[in-house]
N, C-alpha and C. Protein backbone atom coordinates (compact mmCIF):
# COMPACT_ATOMS: atom_id res chain seq x y z
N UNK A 1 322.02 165.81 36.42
CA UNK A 1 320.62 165.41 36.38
C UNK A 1 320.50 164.21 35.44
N UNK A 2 319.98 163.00 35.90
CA UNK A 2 319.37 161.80 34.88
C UNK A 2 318.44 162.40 33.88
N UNK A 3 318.52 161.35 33.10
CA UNK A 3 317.59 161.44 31.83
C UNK A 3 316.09 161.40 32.46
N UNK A 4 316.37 160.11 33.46
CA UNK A 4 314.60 160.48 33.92
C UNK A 4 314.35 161.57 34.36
N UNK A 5 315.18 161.99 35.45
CA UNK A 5 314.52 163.35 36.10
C UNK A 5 314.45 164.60 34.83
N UNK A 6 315.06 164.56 33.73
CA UNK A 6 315.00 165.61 32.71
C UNK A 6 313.79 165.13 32.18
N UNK A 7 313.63 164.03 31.72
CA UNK A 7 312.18 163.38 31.15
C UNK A 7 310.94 164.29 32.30
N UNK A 8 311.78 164.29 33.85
CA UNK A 8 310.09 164.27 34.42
C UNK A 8 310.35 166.36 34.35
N UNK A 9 311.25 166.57 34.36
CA UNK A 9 311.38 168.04 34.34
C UNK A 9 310.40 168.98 33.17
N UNK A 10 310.69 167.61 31.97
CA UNK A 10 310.26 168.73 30.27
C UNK A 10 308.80 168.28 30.68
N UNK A 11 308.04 167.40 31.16
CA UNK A 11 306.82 167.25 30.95
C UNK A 11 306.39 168.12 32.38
N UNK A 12 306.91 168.46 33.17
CA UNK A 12 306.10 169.56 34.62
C UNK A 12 305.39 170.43 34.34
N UNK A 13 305.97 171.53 33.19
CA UNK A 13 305.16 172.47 33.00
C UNK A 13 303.60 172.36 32.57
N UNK A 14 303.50 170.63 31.78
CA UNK A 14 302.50 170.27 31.06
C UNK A 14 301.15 170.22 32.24
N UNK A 15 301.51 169.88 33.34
CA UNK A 15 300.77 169.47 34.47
C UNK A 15 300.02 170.24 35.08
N UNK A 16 298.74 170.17 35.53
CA UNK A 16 297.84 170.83 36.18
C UNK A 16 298.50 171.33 37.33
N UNK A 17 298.70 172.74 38.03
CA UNK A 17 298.86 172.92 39.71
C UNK A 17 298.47 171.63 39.94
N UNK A 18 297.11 171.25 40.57
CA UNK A 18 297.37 170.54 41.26
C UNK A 18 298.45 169.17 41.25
N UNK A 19 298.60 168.75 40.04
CA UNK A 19 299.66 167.90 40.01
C UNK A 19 301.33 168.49 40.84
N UNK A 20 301.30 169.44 40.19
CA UNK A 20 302.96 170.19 40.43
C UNK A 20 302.76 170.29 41.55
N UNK A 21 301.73 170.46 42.63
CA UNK A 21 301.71 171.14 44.27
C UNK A 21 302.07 169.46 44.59
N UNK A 22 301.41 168.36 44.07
CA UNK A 22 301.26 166.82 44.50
C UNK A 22 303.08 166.23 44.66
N UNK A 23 303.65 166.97 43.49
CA UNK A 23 305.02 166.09 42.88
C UNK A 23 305.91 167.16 44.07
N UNK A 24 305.78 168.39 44.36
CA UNK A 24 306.78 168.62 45.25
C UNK A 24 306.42 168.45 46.81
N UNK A 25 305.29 168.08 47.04
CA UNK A 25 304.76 167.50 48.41
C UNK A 25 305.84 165.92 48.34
N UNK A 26 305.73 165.31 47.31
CA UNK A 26 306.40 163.46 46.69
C UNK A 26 307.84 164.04 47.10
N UNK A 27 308.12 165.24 46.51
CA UNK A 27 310.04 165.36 46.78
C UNK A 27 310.39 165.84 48.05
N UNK A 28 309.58 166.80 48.75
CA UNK A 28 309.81 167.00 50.12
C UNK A 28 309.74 165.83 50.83
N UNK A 29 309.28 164.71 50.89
CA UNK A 29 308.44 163.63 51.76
C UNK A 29 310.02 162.98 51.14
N UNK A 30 309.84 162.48 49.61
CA UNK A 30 311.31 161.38 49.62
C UNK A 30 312.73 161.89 50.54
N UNK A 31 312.90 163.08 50.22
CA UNK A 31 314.07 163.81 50.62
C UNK A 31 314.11 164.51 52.66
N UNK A 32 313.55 163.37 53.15
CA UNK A 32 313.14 163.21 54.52
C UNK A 32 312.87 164.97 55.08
N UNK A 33 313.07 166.06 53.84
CA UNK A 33 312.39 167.57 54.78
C UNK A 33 310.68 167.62 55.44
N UNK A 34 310.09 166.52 55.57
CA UNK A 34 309.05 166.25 56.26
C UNK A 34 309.58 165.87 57.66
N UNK A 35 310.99 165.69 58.08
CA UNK A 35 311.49 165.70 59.55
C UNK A 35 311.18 166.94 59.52
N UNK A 36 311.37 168.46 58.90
CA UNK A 36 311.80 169.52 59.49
C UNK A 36 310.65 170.00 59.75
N UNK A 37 309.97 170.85 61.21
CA UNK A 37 308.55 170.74 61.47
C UNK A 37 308.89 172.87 61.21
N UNK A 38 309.96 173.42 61.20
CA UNK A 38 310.04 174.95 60.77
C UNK A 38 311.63 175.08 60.38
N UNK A 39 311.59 175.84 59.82
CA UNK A 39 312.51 176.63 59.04
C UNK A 39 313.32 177.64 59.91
N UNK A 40 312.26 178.67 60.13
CA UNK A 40 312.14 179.46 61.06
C UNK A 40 313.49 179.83 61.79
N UNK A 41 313.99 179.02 62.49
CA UNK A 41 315.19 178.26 63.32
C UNK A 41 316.49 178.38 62.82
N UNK A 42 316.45 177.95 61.65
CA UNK A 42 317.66 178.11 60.49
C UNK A 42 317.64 179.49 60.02
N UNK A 43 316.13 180.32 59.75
CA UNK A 43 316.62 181.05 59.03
C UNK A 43 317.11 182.30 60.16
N UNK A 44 317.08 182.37 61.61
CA UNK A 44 317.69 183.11 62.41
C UNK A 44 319.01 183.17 62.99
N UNK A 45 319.43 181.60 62.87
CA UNK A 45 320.67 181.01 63.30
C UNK A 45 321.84 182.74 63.04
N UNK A 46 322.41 182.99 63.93
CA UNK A 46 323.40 183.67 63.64
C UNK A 46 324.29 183.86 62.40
N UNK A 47 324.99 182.96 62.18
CA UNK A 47 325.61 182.40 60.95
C UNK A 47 324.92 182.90 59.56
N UNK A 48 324.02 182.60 59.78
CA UNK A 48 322.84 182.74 58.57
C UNK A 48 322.35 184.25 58.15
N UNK A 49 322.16 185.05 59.41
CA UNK A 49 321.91 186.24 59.43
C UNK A 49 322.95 187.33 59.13
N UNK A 50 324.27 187.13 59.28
CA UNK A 50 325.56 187.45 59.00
C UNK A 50 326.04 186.55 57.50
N UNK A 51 325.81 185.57 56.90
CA UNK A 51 325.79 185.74 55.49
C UNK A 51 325.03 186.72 54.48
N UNK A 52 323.52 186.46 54.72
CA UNK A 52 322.91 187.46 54.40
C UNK A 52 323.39 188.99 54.48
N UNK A 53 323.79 189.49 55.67
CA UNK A 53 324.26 191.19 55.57
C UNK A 53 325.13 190.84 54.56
N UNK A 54 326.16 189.77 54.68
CA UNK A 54 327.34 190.19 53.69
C UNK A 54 326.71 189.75 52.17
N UNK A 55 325.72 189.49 51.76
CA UNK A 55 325.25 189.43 50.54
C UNK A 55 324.40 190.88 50.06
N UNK A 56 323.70 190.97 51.31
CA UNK A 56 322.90 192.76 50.58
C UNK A 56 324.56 193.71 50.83
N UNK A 57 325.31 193.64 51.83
CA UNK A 57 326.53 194.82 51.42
C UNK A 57 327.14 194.33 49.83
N UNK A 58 327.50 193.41 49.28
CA UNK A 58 327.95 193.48 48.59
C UNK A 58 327.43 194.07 47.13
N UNK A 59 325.77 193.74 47.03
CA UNK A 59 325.00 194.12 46.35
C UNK A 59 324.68 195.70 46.51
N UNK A 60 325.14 196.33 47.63
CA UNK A 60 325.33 197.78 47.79
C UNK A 60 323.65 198.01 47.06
N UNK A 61 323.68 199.54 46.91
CA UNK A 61 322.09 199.75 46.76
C UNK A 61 321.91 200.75 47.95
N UNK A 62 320.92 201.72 47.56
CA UNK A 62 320.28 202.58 48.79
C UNK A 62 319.01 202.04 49.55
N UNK A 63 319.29 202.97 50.01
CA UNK A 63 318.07 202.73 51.94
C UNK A 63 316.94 202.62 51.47
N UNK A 64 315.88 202.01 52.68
CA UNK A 64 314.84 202.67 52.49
C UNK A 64 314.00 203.70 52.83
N UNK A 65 312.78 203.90 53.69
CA UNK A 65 311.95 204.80 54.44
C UNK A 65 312.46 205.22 54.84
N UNK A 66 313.42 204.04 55.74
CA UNK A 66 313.56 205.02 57.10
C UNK A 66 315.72 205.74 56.94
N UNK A 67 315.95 205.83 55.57
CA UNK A 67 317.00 206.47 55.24
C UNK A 67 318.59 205.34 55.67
N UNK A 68 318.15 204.80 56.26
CA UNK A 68 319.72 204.26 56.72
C UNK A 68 320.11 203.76 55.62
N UNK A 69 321.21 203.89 55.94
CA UNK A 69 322.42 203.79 54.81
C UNK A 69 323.47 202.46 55.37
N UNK A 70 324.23 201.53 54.22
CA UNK A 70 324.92 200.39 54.39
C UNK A 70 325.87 200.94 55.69
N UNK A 71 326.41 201.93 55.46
CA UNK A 71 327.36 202.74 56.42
C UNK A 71 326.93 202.67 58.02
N UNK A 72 325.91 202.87 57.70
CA UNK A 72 325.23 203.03 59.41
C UNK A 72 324.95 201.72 60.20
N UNK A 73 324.23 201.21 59.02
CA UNK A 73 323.77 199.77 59.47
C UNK A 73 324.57 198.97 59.91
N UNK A 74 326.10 199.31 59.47
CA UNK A 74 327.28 198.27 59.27
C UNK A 74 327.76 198.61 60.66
N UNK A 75 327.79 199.90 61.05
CA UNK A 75 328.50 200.62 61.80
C UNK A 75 327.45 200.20 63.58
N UNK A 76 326.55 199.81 63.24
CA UNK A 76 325.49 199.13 64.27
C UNK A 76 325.09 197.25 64.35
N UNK A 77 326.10 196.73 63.28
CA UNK A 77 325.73 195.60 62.53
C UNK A 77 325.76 194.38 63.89
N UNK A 78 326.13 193.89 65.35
CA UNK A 78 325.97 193.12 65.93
C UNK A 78 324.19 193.73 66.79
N UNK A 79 324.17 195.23 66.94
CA UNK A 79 322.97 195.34 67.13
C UNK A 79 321.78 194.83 66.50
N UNK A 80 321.91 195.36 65.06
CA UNK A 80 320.90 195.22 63.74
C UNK A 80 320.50 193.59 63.89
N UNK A 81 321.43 192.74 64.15
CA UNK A 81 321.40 191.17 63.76
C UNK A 81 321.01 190.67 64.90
N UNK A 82 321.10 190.80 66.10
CA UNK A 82 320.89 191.01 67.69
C UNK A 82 319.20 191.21 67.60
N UNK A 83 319.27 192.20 67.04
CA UNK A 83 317.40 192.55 67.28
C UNK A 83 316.62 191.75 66.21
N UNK A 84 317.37 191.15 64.44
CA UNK A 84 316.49 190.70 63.48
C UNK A 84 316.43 189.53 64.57
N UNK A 85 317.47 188.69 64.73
CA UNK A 85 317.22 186.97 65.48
C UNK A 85 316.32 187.20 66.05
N UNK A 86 316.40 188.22 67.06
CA UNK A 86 315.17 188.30 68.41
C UNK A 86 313.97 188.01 68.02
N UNK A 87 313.81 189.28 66.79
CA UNK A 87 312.48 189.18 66.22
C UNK A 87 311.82 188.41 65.73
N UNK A 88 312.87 187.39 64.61
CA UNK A 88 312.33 185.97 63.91
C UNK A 88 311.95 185.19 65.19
N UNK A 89 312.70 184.84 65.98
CA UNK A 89 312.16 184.20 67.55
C UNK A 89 311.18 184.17 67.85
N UNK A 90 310.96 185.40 68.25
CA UNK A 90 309.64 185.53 69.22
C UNK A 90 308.85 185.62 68.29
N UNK A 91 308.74 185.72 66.82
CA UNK A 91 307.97 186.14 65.55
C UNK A 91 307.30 187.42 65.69
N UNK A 92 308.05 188.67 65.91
CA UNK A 92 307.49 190.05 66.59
C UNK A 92 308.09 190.86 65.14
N UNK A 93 308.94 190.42 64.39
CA UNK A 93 309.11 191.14 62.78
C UNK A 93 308.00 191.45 61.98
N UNK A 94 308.39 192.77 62.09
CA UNK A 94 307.25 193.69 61.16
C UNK A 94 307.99 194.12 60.33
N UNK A 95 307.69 193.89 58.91
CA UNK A 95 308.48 194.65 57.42
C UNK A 95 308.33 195.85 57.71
N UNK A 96 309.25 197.20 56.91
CA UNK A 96 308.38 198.36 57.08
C UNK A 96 308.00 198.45 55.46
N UNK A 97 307.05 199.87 55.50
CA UNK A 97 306.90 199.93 54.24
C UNK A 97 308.14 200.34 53.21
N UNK A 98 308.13 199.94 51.85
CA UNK A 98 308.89 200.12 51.01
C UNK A 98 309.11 201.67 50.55
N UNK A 99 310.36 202.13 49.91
CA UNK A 99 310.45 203.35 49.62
C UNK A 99 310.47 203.08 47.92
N UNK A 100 309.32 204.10 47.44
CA UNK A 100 308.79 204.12 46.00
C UNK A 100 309.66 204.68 45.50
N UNK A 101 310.80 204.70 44.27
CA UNK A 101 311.04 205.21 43.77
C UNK A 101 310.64 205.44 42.00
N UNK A 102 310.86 206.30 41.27
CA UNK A 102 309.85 206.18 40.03
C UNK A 102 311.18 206.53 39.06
N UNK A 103 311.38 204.85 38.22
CA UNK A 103 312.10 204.80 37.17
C UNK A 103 311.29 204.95 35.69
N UNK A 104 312.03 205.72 34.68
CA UNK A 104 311.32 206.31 33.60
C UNK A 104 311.31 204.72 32.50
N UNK A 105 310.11 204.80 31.89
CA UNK A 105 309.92 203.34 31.16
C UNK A 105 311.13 203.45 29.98
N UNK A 106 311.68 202.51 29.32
CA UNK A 106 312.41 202.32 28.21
C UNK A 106 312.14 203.11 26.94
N UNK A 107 311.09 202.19 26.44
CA UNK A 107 310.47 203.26 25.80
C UNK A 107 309.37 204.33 25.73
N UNK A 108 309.08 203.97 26.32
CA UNK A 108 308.02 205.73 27.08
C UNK A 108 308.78 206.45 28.12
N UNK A 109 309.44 207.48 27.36
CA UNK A 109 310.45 208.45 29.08
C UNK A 109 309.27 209.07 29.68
N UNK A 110 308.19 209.18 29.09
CA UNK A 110 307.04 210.57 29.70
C UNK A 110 306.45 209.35 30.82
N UNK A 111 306.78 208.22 30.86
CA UNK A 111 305.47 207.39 31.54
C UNK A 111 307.03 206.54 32.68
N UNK A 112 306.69 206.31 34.10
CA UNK A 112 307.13 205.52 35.39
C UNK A 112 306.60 204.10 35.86
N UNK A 113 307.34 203.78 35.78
CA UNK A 113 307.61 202.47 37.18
C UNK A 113 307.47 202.82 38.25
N UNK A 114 306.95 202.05 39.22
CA UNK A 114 307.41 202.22 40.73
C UNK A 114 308.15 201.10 40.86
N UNK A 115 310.04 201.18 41.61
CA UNK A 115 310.80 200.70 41.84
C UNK A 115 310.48 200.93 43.45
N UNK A 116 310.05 199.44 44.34
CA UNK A 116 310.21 199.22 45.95
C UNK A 116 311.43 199.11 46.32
N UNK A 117 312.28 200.20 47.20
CA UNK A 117 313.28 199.54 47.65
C UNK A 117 313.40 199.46 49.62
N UNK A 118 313.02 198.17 49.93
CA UNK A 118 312.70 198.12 50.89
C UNK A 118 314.04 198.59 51.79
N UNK A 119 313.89 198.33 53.05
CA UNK A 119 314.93 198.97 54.60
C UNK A 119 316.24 197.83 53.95
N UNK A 120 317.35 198.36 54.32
CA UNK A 120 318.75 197.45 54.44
C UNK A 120 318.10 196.48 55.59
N UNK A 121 317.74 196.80 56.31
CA UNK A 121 316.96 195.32 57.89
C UNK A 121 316.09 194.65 57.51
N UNK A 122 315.52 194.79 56.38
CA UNK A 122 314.31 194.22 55.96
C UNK A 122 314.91 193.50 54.20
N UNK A 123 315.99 193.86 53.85
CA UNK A 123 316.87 192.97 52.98
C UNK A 123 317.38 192.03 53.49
N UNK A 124 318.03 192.33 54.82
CA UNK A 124 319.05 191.21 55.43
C UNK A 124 318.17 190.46 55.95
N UNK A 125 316.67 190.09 56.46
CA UNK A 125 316.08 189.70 56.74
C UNK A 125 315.37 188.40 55.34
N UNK A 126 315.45 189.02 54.03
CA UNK A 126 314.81 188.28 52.60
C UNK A 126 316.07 187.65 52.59
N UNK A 127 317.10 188.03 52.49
CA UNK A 127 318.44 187.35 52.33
C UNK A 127 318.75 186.53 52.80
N UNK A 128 318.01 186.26 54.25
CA UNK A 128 318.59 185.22 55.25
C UNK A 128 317.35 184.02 54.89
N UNK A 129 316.09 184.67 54.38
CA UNK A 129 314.84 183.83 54.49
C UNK A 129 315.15 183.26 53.33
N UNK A 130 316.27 183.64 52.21
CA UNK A 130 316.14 183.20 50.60
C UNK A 130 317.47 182.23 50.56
N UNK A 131 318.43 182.44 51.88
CA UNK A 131 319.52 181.46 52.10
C UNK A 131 318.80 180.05 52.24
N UNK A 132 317.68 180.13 52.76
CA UNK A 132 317.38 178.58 53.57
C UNK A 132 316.48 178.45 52.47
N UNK A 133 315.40 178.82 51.84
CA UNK A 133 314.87 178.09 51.15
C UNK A 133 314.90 177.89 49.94
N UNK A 134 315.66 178.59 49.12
CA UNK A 134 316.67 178.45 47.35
C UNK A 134 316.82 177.10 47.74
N UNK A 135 317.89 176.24 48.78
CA UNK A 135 318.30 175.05 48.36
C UNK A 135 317.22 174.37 48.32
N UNK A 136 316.20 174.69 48.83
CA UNK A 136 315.26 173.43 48.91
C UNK A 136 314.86 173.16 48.02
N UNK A 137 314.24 174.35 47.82
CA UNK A 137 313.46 174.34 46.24
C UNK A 137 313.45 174.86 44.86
N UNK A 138 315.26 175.02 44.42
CA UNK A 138 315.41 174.98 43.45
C UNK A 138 315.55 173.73 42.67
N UNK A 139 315.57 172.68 43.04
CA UNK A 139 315.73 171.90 42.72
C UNK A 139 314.53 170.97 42.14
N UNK A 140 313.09 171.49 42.63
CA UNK A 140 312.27 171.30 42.16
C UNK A 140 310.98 172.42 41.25
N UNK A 141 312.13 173.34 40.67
CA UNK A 141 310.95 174.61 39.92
C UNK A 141 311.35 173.57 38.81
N UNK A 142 310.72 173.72 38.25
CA UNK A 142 310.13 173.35 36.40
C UNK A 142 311.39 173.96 35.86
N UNK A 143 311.51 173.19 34.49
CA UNK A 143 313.07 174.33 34.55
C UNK A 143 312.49 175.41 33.09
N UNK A 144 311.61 175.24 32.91
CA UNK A 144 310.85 176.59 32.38
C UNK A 144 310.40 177.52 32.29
N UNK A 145 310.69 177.54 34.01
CA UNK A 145 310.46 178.71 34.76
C UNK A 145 311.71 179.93 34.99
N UNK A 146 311.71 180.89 34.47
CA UNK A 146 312.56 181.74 34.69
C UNK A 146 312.48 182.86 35.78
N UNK A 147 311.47 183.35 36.12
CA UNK A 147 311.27 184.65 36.51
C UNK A 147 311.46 184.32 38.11
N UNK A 148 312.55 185.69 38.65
CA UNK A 148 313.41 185.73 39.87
C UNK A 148 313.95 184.21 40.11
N UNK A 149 314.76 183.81 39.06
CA UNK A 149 315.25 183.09 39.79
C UNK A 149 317.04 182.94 39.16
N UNK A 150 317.51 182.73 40.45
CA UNK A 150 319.36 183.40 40.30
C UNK A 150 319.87 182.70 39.13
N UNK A 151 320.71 183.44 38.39
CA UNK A 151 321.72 182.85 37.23
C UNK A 151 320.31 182.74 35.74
N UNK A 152 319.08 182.84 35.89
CA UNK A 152 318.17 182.64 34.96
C UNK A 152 317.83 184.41 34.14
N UNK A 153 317.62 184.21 32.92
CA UNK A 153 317.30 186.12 32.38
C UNK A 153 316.41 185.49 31.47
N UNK A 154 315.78 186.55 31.06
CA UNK A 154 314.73 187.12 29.86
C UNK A 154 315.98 186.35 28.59
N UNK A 155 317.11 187.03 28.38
CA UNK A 155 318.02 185.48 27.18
C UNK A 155 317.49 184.32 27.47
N UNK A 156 317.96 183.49 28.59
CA UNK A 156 317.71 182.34 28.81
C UNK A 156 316.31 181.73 28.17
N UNK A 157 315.15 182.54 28.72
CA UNK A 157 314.11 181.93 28.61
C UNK A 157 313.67 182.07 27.01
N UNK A 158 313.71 183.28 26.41
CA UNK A 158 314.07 183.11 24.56
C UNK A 158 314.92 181.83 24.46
N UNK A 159 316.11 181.95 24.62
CA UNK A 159 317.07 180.93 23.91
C UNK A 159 316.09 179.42 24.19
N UNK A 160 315.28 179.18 25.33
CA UNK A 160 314.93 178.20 25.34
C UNK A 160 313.62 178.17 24.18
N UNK A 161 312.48 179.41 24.06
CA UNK A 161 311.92 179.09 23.35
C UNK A 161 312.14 178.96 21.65
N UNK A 162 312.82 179.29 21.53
CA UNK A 162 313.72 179.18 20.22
C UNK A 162 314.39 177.95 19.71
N UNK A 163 314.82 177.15 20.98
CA UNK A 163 315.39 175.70 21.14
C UNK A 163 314.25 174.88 20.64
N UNK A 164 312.65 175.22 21.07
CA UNK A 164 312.05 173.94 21.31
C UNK A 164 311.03 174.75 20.45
């Protein structure tokens, strides 16, 4: 990264929304993704949908609602990917609902969280939608921004306020 673009990075956060919505409309438009009229397309591509499974298997994790398990899914996996493409296609994908689970707080054990853990089909589906658009637009979050975003933690964002 140049000094300018770090110059224009430390002053982003300073900026009204509407400015920040203005400056990444300016980087989509320089960086010719104003050719691309959907996404959509990419994010069904075969290829794409089969990285994704192999990113939620590796991340392992249980089912949701509807119980299936990595095992099953895997064991059905040209079906599963067969029917997500279809669905992004024709745009006929319906999420299902999430399965609540209730993690005990840190320091309050008497008091819960609700932890969503949505369907394995409905991961490989965020996975494939978070393949195509991370590149786009990581490159333009503020870099002050920490929250969900890969390789960034609760350290990071201390160590930075501590820096400055």
């Amino acid at each position: 990264m140049s000094k300018e673009e770090k110059g224009r990075n430390s002053s982003f956060s300073e900026k009204p929304v509407r400015s920040r919505l203005r400056r990444l409309v300016d980087w989509i438009n320089l960086t010719g993704a104003k050719k691309v009229h959907s996404l959509i397309d990419k994010v069904y591509k075969r290829k794409n949908l089969e990285m994704a499974w192999e990113r939620v298997r590796a991340n392992r994790g249980s089912g949701g609602v509807d119980g299936e398990t990595l095992e099953t899914f895997e064991a059905q996996l040209g079906q599963q990917l067969d029917r997500l493409q279809r669905e992004l296609k024709e745009n006929t994908y319906q999420p299902q609902p999430v399965r609540q689970h209730p993690i005990p707080k840190r320091d309050k054990p008497e008091e819960y969280r609700l932890l969503g853990i949505p369907t394995i089909y409905d991961r490989v589906c965020q996975q494939a939608l978070l393949n195509r658009l991370e590149p786009i637009f990581e490159p333009v979050f503020d870099d002050a921004s920490f929250g969900y975003r890969r390789g960034r933690s609760t350290k990071d964002a201390l160590s930075k306020i501590w820096k400055e």
